[in-house]
Structures are given as C-alpha cells and as structure tokens.
Protein backbone atom coordinates (compact mmCIF):
# COMPACT_ATOMS: atom_id res chain seq x y z
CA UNK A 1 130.38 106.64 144.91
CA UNK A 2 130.37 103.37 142.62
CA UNK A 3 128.81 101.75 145.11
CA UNK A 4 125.54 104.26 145.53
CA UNK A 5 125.46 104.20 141.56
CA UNK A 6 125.14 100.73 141.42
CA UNK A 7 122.56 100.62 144.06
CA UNK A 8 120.69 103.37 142.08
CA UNK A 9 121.02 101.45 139.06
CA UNK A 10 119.92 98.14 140.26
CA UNK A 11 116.31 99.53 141.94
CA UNK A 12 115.72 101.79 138.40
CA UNK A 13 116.10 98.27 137.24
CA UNK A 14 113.77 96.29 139.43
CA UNK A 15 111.50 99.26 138.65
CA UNK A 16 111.57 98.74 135.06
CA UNK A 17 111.40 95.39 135.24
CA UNK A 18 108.49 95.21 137.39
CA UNK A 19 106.31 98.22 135.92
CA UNK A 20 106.79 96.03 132.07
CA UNK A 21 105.31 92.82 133.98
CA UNK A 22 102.51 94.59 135.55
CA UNK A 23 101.76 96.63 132.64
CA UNK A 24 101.75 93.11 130.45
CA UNK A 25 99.55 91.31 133.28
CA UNK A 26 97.23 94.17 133.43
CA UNK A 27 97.04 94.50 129.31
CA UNK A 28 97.20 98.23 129.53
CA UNK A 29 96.97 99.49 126.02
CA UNK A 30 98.62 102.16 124.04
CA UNK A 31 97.95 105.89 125.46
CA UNK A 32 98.92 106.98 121.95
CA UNK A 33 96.24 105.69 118.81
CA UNK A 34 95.43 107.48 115.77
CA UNK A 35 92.91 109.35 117.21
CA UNK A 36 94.90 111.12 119.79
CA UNK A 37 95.62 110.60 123.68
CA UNK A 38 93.60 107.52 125.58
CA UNK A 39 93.25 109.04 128.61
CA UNK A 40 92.17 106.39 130.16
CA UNK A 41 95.04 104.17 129.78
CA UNK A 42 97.27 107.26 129.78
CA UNK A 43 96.45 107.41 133.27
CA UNK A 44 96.62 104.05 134.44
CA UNK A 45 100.46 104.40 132.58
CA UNK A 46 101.26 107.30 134.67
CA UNK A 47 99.71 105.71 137.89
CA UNK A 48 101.86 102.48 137.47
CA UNK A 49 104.74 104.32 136.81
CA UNK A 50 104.44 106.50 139.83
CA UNK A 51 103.31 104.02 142.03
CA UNK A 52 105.51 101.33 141.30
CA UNK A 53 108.70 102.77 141.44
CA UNK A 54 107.80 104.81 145.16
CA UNK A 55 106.70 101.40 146.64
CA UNK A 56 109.73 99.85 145.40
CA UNK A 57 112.24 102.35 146.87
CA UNK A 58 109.61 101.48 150.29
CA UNK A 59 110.34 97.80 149.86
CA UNK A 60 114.00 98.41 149.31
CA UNK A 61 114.28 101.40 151.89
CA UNK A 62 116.41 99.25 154.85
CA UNK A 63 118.62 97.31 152.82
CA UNK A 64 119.20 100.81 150.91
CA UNK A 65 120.03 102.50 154.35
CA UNK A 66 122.31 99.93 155.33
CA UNK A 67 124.36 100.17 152.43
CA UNK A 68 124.59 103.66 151.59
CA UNK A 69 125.03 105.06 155.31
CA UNK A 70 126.89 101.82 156.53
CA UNK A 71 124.30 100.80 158.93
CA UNK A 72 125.65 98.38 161.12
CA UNK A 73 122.85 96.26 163.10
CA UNK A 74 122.92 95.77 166.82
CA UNK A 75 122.12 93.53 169.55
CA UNK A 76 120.33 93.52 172.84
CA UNK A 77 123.53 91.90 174.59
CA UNK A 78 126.46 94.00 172.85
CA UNK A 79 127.89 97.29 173.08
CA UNK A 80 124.92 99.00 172.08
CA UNK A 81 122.46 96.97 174.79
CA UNK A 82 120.94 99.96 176.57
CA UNK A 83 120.12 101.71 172.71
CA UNK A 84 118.21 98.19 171.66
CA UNK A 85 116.72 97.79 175.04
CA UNK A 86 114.98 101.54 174.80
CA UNK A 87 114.05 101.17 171.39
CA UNK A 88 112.12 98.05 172.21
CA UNK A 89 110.87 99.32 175.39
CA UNK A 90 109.34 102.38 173.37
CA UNK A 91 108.02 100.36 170.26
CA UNK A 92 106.30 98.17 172.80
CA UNK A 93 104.61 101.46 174.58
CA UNK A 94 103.77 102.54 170.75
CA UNK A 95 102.60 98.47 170.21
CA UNK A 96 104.20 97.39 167.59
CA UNK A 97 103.65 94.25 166.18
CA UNK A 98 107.25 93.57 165.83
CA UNK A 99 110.44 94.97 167.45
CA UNK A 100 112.38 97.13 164.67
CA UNK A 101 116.05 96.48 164.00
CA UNK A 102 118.76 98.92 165.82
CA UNK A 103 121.37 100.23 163.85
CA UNK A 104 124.32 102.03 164.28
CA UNK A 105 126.58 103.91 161.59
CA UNK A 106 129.46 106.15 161.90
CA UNK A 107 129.11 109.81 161.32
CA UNK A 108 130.13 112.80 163.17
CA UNK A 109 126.52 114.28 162.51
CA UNK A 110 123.85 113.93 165.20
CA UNK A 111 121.25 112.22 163.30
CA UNK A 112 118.89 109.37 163.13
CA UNK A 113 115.99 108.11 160.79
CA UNK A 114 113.84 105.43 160.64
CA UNK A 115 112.59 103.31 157.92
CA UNK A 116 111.19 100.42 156.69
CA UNK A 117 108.32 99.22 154.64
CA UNK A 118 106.04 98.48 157.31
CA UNK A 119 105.16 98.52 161.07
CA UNK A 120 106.63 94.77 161.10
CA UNK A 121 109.71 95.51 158.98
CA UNK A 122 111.50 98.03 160.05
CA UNK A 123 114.72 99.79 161.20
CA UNK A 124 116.00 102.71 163.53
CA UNK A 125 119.33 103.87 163.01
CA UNK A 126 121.75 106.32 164.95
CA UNK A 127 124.59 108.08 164.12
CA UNK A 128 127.79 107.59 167.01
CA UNK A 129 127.57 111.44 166.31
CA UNK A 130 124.45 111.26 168.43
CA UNK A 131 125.17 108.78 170.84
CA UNK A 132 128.21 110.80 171.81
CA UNK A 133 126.77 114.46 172.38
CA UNK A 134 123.01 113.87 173.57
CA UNK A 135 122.61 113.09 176.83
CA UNK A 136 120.36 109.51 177.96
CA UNK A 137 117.09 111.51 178.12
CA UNK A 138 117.56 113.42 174.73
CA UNK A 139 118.55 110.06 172.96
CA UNK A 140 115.07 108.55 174.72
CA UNK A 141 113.40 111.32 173.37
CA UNK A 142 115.33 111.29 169.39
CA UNK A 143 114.06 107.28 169.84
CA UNK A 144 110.47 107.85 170.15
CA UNK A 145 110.50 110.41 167.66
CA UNK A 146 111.54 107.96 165.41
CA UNK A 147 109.55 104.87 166.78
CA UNK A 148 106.56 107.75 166.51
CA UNK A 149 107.46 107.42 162.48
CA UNK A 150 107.17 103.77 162.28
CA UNK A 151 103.90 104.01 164.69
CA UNK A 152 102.12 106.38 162.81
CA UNK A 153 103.05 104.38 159.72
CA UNK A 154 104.77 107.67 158.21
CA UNK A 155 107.07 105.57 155.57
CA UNK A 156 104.10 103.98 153.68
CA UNK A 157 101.65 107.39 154.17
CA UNK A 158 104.72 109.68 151.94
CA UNK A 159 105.42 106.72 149.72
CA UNK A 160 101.68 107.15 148.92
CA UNK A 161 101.56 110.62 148.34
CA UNK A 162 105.19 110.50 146.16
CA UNK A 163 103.29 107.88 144.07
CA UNK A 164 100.68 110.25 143.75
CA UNK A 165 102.10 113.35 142.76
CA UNK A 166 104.75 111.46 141.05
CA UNK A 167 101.77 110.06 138.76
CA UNK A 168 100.16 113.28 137.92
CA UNK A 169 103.44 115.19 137.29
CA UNK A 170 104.21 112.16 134.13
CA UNK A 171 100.22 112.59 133.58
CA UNK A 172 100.48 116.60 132.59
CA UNK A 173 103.89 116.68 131.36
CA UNK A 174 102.84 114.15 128.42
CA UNK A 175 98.99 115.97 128.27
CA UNK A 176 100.75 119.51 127.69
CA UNK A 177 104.01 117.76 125.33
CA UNK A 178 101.08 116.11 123.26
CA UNK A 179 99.12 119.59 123.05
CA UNK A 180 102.85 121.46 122.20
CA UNK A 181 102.90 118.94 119.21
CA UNK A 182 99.69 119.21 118.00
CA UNK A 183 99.59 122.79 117.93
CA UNK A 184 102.81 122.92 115.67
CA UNK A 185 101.22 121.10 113.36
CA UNK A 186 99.21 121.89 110.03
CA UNK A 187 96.16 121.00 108.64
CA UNK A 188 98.27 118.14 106.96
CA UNK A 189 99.19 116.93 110.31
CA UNK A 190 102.82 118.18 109.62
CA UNK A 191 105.90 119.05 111.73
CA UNK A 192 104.83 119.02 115.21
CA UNK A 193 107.67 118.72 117.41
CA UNK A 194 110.11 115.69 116.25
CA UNK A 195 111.14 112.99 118.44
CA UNK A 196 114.00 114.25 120.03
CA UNK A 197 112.44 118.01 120.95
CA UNK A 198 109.28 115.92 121.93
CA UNK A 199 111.31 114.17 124.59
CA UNK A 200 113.21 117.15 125.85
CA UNK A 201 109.82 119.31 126.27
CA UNK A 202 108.35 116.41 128.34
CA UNK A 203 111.58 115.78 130.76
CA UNK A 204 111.69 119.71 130.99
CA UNK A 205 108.25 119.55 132.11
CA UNK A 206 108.59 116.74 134.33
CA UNK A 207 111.48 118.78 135.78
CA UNK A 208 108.91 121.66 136.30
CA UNK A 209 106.20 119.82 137.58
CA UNK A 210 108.20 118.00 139.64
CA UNK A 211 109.30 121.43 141.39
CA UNK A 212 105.81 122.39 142.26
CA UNK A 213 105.36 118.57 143.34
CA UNK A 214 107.80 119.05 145.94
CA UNK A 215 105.79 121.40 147.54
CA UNK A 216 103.07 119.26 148.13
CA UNK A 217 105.24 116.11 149.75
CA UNK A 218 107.28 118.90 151.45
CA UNK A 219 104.46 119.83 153.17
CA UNK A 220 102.96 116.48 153.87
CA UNK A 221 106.06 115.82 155.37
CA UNK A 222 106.79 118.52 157.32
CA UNK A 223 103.22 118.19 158.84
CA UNK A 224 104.63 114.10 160.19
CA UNK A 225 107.03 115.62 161.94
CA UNK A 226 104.85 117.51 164.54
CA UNK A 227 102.58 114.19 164.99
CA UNK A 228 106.08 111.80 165.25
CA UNK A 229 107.42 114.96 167.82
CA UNK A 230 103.54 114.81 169.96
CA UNK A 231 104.33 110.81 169.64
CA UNK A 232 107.61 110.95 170.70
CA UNK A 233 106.69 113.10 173.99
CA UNK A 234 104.14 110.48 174.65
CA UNK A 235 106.47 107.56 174.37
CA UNK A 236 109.70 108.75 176.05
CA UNK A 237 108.12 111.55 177.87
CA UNK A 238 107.94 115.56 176.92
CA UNK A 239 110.64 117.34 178.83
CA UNK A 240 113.03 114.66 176.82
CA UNK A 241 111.57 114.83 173.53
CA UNK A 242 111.82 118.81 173.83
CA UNK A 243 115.27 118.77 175.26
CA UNK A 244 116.29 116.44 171.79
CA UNK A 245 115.08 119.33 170.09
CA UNK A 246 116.97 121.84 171.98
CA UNK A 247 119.94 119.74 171.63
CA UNK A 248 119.95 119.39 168.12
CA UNK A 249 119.34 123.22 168.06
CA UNK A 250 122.19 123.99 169.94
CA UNK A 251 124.19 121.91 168.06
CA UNK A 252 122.93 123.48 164.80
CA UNK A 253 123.40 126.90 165.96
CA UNK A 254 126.98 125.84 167.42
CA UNK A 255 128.36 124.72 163.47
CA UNK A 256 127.79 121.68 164.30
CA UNK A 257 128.18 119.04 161.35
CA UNK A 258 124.79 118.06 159.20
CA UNK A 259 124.92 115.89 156.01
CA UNK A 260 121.86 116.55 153.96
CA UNK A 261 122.34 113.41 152.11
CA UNK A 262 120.22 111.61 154.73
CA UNK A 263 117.34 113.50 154.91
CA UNK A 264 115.80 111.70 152.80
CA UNK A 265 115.87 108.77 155.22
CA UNK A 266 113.09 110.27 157.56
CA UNK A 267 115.95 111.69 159.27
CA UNK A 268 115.38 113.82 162.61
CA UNK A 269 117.69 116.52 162.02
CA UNK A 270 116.87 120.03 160.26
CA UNK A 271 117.93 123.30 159.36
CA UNK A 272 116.69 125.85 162.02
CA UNK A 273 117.69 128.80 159.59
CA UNK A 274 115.84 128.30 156.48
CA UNK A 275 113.11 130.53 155.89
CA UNK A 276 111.08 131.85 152.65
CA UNK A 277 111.59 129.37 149.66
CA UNK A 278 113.54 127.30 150.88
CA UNK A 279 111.59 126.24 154.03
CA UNK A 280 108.81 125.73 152.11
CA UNK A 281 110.87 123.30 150.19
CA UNK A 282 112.31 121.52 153.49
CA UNK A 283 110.83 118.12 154.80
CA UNK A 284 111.41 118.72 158.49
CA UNK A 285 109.78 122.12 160.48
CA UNK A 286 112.10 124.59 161.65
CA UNK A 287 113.12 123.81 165.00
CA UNK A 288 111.90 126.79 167.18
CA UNK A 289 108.49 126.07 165.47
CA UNK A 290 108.71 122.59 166.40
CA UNK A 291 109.49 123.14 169.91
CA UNK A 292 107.03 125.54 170.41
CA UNK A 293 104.06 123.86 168.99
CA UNK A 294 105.22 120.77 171.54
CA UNK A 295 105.28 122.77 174.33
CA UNK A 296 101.88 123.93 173.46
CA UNK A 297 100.32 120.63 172.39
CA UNK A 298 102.03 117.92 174.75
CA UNK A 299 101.26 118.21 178.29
C-alpha cells in the first residue's frame, strides 16, 4: 500500500513539476485579471493541465506496471521461452518496429494487459493465473489481443482522448465556479463565494464532470477492444482468439477470481454481467457481445 502511494505521489509530482516549467516556457498568463476570465489562456491552462499529466502517466505506464503488479520480465531462453517466442512471432506478423518486453506476475486471476508509451516501447504482461488455465491456442489468441493494442497504437489514442476530456472537465468546472461567484455578488462586487467554498464548488464540479467524462473514454475504450479482438483473430488466428474469449467467460461465469485494480492497465479481462449503468461505465465490452461481433466480423 506504501509502496503504490509513493508511486502515486512521485508522478503527481513529476506532473506538477513539469506542467510549472511548461507553463513558464510557454509564458501563459493569468486566466483571472480584473476584467474577468481570459479565456484564452484559461484554456491553454486547462489543456496543459490535462494533457500533461495523461502523457505522463503514458511515459511512466511500464515502469508503473512493473511495480504495482510485480511484473517480472522474461527471456527468450528461460522458463517462459515459448510465451516470449509467440509474442515476438505475433508482433512481427503485426510489424512492429521493436519486439515488446514479456512479463510475467503472479496472480491467481486470468489476466493480461499491455502497455507502453509507444509501438517501440512497450510491454505485455501475463498473469501465471492465465498461463495455468488457458490452453496454448487461447494464450496465442489473449497475445494478439494484446499485441493488437500496441499495433493499433491504443495506449497513446486513450491517453489522447483522457487529455482531452480531462481538459474540458477543469475548463467548465472553473467557467461555471467563476459564474457561481459572480452571481453572488452585488453591485459592489461583494461576497461572492469565499475562497474556501470557491474551491469546494470547483472540485465538486470536477467530480461531476468528471462522471459524465467517463462516459466518453468508456466508450472510446470499449470501442478498442472489438478492433484489438478483429486484430487479435488476424494475428493468432480466429477460432483461438474466440476460444480466449470463451475461456475467460467460462471462467467468469465459474467464480473465477478477477481483480479490478488492473483494468486500468488495458487489461483483457471483463465483467460479462454488467448491464445498464454500469456497462456503460465499463472499459471492456461484455463478453457475449464481443464474441459475437467476432464471429460475425472475422472470417
């Protein structure tokens, strides 16, 4: 637990540190004058913040996986030789420009994710939860799912669209805080909300526009999935991609253990039972849906 704090602590502080020397280099002045809001530079505040801080958790995303899920990195002639072999063999089919790192961390879950800043920097990692219930064929086809990720460049297209969405929801939630003030104040310029209401209306509205962010990236997310399953069926082939799915189904539908911590970790496991809300909240597809839309789509 200390350990994931500190980690959490030390990116908000490369964050911080980096948004105040961009902000200096760029001499982006004051959103807040006498005369009101500069939108202008209120935006360009918003879009560093947002930006910033997604492309940092991108840049940080590997070394972040390897010490919060324990990642432990693999080689060609170990234990693990036949897992690194496939993985290359399928990130050369997807041509890669450079052969992602193989990982391996211990967890009873059957789960893997990908990550990685770029198409030349990145990682696939398994769970020995996986490697000890799926068969050869379905771990082929849970590899080129997440090769399909890296591929399709999935990791940098949602750290885009979280810096975007993260950008407007600071841009409306200080817009709408500044009109709250102004409208509690008299023709003197008087009241208004005080500093320390000021600051709790804008983090509640953060909060709130964060919520109806989440549908957006959920969705953007959701809709990877189906292109890194069609990518996977090319690479490793469809009957194994689909039986992955099944598998993981099965396993679902069997109580079989899932950790939701990693989902955020492009992870290839989902709930197959969420529905309403809820599933329009979730990152991954439900897994009849995504099964049937391969077996329709992938020949």
């Amino acid at each position: 637990m200390f350990k994931r704090f500190g980690l959490w602590a030390l990116m908000n502080l490369a964050v911080i540190i980096a948004i105040s020397v961009i902000m200096r280099v760029l001499g982006v002045e004051p959103y807040l004058n006498a005369y009101g809001l500069n939108y202008t530079s209120l935006m360009i505040y918003c879009g560093i913040w947002g930006m910033v801080g997604s492309f940092i958790s991108l840049a940080m995303s590997k070394f972040m996986a390897k010490s919060m899920m324990g990642v432990q990195i693999v080689e060609a002639n170990g234990q693990f030789s036949e897992l690194v072999n496939t993985v290359h063999r399928l990130a050369k089919a997807a041509n890669l420009p450079k052969m992602p790192e193989v990982g391996v961390y211990q967890s009873p879950e059957v789960n893997a994710f990908a990550t990685g800043p770029s198409k030349s920097n990145s990682l696939v990692a398994v769970s020995t939860g996986l490697l000890s219930s799926m068969s050869k064929d379905e771990v082929e086809g849970v590899l080129g799912h997440e090769v399909a990720h890296i591929a399709n460049g999935d990791m940098v297209t949602m750290t885009l669209i979280q810096g975007v969405v993260n950008s407007f929801v600071l841009f409306f939630a200080k817009i709408v805080t500044f009109a709250i003030d102004q409208a509690l104040r008299d023709e003197d310029n008087r009241g208004g909300l005080g500093m320390l209401a000021h600051i709790g209306v804008e983090i509640a509205l953060q909060i709130l526009f964060g919520f109806i962010g989440m549908f957006i990236t959920s969705w953007f997310s959701r809709m990877r999935e189906y292109s890194a399953d069609i990518g996977g069926a090319q690479l490793a082939g469809r009957e194994k991609m689909i039986a992955a799915l099944k598998r993981l189904q099965a396993q679902y539908e069997g109580g079989g253990y899932f950790d939701k911590q990693s989902e955020n970790l492009s992870a290839f496991k989902i709930s197959s039972k969420e529905s309403g809300l809820r599933a329009m909240l979730s990152t991954h597809p439900k897994l009849e849906e995504r099964i049937r839309r391969l077996e329709m789509n992938v020949r």
